[in-house]
Protein backbone atom coordinates (compact mmCIF):
# COMPACT_ATOMS: atom_id res chain seq x y z
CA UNK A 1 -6.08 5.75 22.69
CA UNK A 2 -2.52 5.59 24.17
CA UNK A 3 0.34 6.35 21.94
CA UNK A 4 2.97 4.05 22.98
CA UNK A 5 6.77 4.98 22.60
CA UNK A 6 8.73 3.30 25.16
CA UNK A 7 10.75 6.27 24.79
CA UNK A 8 7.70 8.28 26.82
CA UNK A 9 7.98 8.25 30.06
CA UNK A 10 4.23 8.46 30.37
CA UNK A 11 4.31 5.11 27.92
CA UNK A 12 7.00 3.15 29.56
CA UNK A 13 4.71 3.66 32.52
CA UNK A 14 1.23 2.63 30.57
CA UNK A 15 2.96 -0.09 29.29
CA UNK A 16 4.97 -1.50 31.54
CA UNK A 17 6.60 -5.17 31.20
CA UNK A 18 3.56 -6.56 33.00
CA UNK A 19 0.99 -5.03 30.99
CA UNK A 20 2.95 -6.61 27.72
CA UNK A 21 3.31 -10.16 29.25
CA UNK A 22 -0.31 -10.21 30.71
CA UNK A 23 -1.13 -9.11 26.72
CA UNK A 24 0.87 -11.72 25.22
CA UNK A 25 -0.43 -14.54 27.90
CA UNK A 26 -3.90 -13.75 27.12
CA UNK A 27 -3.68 -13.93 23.53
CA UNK A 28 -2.95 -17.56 21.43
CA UNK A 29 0.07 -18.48 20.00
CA UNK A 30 -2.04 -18.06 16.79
CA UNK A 31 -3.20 -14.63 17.04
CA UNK A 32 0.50 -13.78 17.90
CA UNK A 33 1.60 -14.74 15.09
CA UNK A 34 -1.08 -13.58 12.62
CA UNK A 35 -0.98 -10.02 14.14
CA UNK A 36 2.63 -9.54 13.64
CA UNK A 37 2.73 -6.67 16.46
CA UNK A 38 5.63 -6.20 17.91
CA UNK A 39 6.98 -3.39 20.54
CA UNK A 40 10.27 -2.93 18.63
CA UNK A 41 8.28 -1.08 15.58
CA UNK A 42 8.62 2.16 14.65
CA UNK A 43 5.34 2.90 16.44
CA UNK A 44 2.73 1.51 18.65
CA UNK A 45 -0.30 2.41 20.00
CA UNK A 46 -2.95 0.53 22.32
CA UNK A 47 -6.24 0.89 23.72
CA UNK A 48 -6.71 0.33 27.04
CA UNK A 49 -9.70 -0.82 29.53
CA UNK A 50 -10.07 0.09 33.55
CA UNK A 51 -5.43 0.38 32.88
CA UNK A 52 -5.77 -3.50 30.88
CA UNK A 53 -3.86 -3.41 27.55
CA UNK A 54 -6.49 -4.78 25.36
CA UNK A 55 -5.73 -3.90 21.95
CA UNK A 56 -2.45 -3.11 20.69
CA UNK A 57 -1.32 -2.19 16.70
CA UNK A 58 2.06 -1.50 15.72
CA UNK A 59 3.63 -0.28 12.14
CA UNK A 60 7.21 -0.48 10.74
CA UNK A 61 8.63 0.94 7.27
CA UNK A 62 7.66 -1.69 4.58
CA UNK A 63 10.87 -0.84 2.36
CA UNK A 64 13.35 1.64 2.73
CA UNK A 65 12.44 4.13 -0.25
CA UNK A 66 8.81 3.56 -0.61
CA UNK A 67 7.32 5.24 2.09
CA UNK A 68 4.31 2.51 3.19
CA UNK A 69 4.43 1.55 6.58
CA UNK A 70 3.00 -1.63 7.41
CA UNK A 71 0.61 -2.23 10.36
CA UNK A 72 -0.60 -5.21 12.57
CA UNK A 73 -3.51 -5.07 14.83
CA UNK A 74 -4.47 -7.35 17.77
CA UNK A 75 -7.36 -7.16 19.89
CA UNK A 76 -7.92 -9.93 23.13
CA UNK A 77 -10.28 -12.30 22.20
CA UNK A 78 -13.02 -11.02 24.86
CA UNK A 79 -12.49 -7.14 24.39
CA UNK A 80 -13.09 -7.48 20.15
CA UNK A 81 -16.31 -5.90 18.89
CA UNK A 82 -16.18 -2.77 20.99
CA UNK A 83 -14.51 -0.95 18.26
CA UNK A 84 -10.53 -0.93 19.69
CA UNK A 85 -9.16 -2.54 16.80
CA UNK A 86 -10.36 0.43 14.82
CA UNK A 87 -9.99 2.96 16.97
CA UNK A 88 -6.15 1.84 17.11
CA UNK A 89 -5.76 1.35 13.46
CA UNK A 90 -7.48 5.14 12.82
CA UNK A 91 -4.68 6.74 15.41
CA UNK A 92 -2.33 4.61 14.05
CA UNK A 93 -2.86 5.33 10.81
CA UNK A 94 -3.07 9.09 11.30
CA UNK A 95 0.51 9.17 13.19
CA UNK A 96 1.60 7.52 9.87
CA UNK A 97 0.54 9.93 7.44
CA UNK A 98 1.74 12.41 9.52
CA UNK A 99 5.20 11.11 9.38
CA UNK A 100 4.58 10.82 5.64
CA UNK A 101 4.14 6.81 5.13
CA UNK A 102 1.04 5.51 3.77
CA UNK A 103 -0.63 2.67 5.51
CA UNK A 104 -0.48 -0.64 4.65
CA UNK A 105 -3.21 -3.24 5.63
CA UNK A 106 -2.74 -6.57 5.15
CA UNK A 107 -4.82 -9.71 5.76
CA UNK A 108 -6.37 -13.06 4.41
CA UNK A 109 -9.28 -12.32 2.45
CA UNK A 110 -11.19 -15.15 4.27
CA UNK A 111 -10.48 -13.41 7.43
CA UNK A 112 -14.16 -11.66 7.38
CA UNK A 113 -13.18 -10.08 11.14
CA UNK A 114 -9.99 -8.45 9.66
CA UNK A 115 -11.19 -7.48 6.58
CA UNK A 116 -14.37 -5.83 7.97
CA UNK A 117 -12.15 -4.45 10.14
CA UNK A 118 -10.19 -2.59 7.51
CA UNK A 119 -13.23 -1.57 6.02
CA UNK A 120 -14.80 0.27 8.92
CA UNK A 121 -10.78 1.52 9.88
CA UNK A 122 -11.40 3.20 6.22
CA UNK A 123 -9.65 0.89 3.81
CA UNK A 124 -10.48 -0.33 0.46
CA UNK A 125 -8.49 -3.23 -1.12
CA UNK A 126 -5.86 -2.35 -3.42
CA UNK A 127 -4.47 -5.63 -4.49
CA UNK A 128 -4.05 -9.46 -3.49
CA UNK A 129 -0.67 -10.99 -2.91
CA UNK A 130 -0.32 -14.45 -3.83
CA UNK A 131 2.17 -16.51 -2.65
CA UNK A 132 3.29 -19.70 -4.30
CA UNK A 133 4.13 -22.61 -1.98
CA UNK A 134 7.72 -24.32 -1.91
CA UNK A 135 6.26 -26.90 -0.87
CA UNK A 136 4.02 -26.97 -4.42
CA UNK A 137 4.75 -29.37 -6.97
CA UNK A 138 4.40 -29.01 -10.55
């Protein structure tokens, strides 16, 4: 497990531009999106196989006073089930508490993969957020 702040020299070089772009190529447009990691958080961490970026999770501040940080996890498609996903989420987790933040999971509830995932990472669920449409019509 590779804590990644580009402002590490030992990170820039573990993650350098080509390891991000051959992450992002190799993952769908879908997952992407869903996963909501992105290098410009306040942290990010990956897991790595034979110097391939396979799994990366990053966390921001949720809102400015409340001290919950927010995470997203994404694991490549053919590297999930080996247990990166929570072995990122754990360390990520950890630096977060450590800074003082409490970790926020979030995820569909008909996303069994995710939600097992938080389970084994340690979570339990706290609440459901439902969203109304705009697009709803009473």
């Amino acid at each position: 497990m590779r804590h990644l702040k580009p402002s590490q020299s030992e990170a820039a070089y573990l993650f350098a531009p080509r390891q991000i772009s051959e992450f992002a190529s190799s993952a769908s447009e879908q997952d992407l999106d869903d996963a909501y990691v992105e290098l410009d958080h306040w942290a990010v961490f990956g897991s790595f196989e034979q110097n391939r970026l396979v799994c990366a999770a990053s966390v921001y501040p949720w809102e400015k006073d409340a001290h919950i940080a927010d995470l997203g996890v994404l694991t490549l498609t053919s590297f999930r089930g080996k247990g990166h996903a929570r072995k990122v989420v754990r360390s990520i987790c950890k630096y977060a508490y450590g800074q003082g933040y409490e970790p926020q999971y979030r995820c569909q509830l008909d996303n069994h993969i995710s939600t097992a995932l938080a389970k084994a990472a340690g979570f339990t669920l706290f609440g459901k957020w439902e969203v109304i449409s705009p697009d709803c019509m009473e």
